[in-house]
N, C-alpha and C. Protein backbone atom coordinates (compact mmCIF):
# COMPACT_ATOMS: atom_id res chain seq x y z
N UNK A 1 -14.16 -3.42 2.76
CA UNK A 1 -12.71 -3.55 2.79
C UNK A 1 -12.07 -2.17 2.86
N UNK A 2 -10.85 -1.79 3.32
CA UNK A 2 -10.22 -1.08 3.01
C UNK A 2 -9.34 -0.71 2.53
N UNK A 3 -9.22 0.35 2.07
CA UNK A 3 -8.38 1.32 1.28
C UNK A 3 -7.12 1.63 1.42
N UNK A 4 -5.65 1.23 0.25
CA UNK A 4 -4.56 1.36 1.06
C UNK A 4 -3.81 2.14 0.10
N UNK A 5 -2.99 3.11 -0.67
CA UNK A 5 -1.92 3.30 -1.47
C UNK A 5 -0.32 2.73 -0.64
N UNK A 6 -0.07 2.23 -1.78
CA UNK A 6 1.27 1.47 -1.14
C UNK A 6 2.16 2.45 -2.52
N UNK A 7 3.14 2.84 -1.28
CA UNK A 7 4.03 3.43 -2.45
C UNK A 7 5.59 3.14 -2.33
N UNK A 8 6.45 2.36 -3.58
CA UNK A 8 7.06 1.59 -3.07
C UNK A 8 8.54 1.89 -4.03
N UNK A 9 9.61 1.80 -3.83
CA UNK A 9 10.82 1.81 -4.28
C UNK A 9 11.63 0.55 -4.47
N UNK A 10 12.14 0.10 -5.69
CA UNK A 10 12.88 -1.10 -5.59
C UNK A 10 13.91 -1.10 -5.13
N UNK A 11 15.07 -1.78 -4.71
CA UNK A 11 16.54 -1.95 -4.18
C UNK A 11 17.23 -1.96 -5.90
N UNK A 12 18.45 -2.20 -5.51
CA UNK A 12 19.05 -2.69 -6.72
C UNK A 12 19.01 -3.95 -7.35
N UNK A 13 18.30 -4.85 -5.89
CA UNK A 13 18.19 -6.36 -6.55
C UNK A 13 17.23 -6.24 -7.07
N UNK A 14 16.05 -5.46 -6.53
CA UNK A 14 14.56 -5.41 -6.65
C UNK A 14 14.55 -4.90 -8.44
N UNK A 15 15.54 -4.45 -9.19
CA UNK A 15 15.35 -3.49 -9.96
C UNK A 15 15.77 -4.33 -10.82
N UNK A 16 16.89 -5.58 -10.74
CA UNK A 16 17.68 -6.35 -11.36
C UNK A 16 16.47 -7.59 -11.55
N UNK A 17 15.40 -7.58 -10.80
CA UNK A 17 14.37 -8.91 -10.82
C UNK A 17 13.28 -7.86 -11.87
N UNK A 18 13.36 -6.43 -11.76
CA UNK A 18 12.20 -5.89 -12.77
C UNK A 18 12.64 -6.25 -14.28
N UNK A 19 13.79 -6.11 -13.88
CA UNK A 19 14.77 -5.76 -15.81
C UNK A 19 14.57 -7.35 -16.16
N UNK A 20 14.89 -8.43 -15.11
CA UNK A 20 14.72 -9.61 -15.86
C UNK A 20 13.20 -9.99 -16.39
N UNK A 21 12.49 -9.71 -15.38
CA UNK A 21 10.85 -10.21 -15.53
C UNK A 21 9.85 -9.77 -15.91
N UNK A 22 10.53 -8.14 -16.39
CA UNK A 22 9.71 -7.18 -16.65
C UNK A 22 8.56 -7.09 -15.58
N UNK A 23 7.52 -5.46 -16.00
CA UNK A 23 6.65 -4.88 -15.63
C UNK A 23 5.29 -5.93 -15.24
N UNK A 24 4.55 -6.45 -16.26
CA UNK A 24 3.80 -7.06 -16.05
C UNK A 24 3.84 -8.46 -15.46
N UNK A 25 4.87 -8.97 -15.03
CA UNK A 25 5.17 -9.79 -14.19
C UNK A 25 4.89 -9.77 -13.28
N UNK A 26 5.42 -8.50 -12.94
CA UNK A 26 5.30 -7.58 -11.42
C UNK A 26 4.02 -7.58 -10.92
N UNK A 27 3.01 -7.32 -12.24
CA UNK A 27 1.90 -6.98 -11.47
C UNK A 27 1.26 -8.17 -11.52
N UNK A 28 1.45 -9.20 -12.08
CA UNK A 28 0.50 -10.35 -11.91
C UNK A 28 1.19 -10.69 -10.54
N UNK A 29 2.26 -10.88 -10.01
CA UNK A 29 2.90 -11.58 -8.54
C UNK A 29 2.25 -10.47 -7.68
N UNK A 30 1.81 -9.30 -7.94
CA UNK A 30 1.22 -8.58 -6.56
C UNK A 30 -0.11 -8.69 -6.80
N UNK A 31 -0.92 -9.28 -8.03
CA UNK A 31 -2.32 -9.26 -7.99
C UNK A 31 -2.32 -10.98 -7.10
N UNK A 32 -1.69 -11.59 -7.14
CA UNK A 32 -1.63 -12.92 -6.62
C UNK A 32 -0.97 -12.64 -5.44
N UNK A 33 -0.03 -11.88 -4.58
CA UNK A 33 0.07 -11.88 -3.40
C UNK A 33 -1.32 -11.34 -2.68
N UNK A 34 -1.79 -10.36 -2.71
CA UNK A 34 -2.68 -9.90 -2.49
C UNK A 34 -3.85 -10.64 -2.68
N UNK A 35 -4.48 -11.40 -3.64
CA UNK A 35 -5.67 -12.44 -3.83
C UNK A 35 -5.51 -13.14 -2.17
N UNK A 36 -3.91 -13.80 -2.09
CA UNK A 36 -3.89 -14.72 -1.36
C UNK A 36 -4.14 -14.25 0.48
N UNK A 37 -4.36 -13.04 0.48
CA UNK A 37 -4.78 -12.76 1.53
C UNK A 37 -6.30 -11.88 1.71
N UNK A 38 -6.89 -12.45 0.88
CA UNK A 38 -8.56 -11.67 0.64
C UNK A 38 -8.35 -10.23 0.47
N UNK A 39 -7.04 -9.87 -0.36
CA UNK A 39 -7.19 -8.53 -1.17
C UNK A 39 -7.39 -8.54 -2.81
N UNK A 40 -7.46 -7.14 -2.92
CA UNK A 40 -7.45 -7.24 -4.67
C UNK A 40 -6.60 -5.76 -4.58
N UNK A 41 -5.89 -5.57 -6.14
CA UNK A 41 -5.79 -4.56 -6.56
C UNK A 41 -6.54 -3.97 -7.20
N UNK A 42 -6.65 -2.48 -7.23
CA UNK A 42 -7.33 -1.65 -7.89
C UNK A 42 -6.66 -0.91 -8.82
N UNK A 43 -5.75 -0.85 -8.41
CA UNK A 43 -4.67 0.06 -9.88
C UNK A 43 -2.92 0.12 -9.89
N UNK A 44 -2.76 -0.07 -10.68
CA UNK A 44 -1.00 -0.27 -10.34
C UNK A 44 -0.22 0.66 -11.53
N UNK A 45 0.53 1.04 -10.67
CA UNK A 45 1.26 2.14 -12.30
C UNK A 45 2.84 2.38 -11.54
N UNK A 46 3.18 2.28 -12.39
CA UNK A 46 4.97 2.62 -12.37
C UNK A 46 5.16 3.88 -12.44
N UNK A 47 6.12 4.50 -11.95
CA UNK A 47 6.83 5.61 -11.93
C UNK A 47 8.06 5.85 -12.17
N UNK A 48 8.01 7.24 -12.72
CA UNK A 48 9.57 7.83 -12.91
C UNK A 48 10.07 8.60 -11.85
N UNK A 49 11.05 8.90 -11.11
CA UNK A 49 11.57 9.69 -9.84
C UNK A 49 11.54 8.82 -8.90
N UNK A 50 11.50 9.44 -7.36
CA UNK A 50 11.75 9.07 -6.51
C UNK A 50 11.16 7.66 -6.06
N UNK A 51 10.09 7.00 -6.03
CA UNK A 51 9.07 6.40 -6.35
C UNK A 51 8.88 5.80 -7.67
N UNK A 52 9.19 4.37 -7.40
CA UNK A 52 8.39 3.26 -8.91
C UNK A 52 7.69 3.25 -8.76
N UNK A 53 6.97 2.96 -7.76
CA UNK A 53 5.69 1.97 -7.99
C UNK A 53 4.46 3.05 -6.91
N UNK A 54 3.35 2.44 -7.55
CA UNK A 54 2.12 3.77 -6.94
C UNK A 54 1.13 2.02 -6.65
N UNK A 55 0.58 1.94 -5.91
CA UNK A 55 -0.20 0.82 -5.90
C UNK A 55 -1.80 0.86 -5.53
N UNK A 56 -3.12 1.13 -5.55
CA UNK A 56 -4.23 1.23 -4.73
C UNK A 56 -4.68 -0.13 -4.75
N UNK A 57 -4.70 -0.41 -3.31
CA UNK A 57 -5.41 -1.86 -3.09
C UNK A 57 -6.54 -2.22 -2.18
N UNK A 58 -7.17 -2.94 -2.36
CA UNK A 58 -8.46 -3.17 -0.99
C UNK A 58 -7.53 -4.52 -0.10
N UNK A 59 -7.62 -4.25 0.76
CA UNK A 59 -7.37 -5.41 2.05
C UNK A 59 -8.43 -5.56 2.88
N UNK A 60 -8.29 -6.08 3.75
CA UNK A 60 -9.26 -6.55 4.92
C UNK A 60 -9.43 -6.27 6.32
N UNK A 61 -7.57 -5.31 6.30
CA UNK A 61 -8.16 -4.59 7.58
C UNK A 61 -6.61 -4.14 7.63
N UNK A 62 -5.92 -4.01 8.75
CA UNK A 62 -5.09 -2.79 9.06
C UNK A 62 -4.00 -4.21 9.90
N UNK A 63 -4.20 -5.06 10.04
CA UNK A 63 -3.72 -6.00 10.19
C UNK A 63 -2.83 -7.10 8.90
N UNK A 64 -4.21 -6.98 8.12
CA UNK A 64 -3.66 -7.62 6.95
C UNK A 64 -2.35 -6.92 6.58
N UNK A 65 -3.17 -5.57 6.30
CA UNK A 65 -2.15 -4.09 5.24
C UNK A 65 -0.76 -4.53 6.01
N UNK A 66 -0.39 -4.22 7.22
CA UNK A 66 1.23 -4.45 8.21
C UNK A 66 1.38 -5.54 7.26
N UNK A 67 0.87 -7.21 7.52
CA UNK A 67 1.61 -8.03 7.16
C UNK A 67 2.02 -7.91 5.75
N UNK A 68 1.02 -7.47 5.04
CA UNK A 68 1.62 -7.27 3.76
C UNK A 68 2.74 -6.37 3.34
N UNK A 69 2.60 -5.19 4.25
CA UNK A 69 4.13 -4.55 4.14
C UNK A 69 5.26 -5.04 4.70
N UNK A 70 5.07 -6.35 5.80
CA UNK A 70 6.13 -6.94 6.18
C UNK A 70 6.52 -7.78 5.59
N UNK A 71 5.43 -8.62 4.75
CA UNK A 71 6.66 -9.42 4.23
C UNK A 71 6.92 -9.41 2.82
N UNK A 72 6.44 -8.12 2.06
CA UNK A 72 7.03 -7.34 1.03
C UNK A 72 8.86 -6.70 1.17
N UNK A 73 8.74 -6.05 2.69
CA UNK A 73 9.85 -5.63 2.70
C UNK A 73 11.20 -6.77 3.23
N UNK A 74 10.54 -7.43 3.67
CA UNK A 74 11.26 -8.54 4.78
C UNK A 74 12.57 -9.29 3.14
N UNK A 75 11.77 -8.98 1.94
CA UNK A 75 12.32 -9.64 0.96
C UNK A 75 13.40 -8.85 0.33
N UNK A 76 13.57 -7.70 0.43
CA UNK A 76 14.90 -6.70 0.67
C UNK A 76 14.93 -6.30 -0.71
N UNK A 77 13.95 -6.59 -1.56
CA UNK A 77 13.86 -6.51 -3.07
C UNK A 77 13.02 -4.85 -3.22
N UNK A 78 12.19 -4.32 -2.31
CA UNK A 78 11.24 -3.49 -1.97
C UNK A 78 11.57 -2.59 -1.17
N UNK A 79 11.47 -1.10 -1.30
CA UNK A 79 10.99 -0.40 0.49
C UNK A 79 9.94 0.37 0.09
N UNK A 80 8.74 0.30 0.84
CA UNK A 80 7.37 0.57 0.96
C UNK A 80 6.85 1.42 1.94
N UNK A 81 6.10 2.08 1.80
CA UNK A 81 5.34 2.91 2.82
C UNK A 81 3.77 2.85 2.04
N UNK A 82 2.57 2.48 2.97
CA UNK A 82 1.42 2.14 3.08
C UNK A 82 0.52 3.11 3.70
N UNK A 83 -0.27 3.85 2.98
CA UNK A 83 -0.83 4.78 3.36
C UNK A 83 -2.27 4.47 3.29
N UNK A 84 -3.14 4.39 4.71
CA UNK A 84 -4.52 4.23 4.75
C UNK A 84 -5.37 5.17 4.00
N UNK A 85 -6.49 4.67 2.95
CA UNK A 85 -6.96 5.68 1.94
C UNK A 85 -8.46 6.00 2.63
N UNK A 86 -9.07 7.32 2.51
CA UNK A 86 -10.45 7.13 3.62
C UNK A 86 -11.64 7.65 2.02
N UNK A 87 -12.14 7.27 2.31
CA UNK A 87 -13.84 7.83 1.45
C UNK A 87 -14.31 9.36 1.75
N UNK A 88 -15.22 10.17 1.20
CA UNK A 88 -15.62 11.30 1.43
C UNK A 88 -16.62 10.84 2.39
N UNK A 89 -17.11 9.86 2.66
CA UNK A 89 -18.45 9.69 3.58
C UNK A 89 -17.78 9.37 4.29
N UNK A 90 -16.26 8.20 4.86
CA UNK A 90 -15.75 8.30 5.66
C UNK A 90 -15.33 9.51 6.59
N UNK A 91 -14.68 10.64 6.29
CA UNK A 91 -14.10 11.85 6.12
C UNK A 91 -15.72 12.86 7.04
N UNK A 92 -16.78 12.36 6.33
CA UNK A 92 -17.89 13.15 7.02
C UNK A 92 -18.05 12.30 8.24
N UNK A 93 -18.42 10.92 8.74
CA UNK A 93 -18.81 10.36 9.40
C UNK A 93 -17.74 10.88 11.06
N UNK A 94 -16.16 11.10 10.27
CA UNK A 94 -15.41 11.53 11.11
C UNK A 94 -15.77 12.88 11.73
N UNK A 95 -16.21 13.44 10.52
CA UNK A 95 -16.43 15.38 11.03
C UNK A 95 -17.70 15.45 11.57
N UNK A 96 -18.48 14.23 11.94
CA UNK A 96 -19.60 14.39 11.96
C UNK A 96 -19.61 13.87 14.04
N UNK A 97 -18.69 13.17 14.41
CA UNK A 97 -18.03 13.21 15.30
C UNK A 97 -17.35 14.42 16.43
N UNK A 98 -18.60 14.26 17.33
CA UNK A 98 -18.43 15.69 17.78
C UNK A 98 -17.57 14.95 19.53
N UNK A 99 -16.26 15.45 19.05
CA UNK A 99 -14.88 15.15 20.07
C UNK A 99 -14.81 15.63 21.02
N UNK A 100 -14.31 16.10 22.22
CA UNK A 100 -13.61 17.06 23.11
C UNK A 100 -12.70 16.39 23.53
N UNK A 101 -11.57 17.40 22.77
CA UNK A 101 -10.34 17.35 23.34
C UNK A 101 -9.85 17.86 24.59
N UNK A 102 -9.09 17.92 25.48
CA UNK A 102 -8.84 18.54 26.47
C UNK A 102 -7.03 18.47 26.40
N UNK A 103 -6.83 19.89 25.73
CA UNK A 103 -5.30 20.11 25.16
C UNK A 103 -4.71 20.00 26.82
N UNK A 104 -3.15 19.66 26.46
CA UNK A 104 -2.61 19.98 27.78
C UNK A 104 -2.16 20.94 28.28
N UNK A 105 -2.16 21.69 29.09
CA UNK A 105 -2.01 23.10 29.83
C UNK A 105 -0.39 23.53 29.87
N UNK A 106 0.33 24.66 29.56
CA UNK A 106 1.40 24.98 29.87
C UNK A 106 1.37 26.03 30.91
């Protein structure tokens, strides 16, 4: 599976559904959104500043991850940005990848 940090900001409604339902609410409805599409979470933590929410999750592919940021945000409660997470053996397998580029000429 892969690797995603979702890092996410509430709205004012989004913030008005935290204060009613509290924290751990929160995270049981995203350990259950996520179940329901053959993900899991791996770690969830709140924040102070710019950024509430820090999320690491496994999904199923890069397909799943979109829909899940779409219809997280589609709910106007959220704004999210989803960042693909890679492995150190990933990271080698890439460098291990011998490329040629052919830059474009000015």
């Amino acid at each position: 599976m892969a690797k995603y940090l979702v890092i996410a900001s509430y709205t004012a409604e989004g913030l008005k559904g935290l204060i009613a339902e509290g924290g751990t609410a929160r995270v049981e409805a995203t350990h259950k959104f996520l179940a329901s599409v053959g993900g899991s979470v791996d770690s969830f933590h709140f924040a102070l500043g710019q950024d509430d929410v820090y999320i690491v999750c496994d999904l199923p592919d890069n397909v799943t991850a979109a829909a899940v940021s779409m219809s997280a945000a589609s709910s106007a409660m959220v704004v999210s940005r989803m960042v693909t997470l890679l492995t150190p053996e990933e990271i080698d397998r890439a460098a291990a990848a011998r490329l040629s580029f052919d830059a474009p000429h000015t």
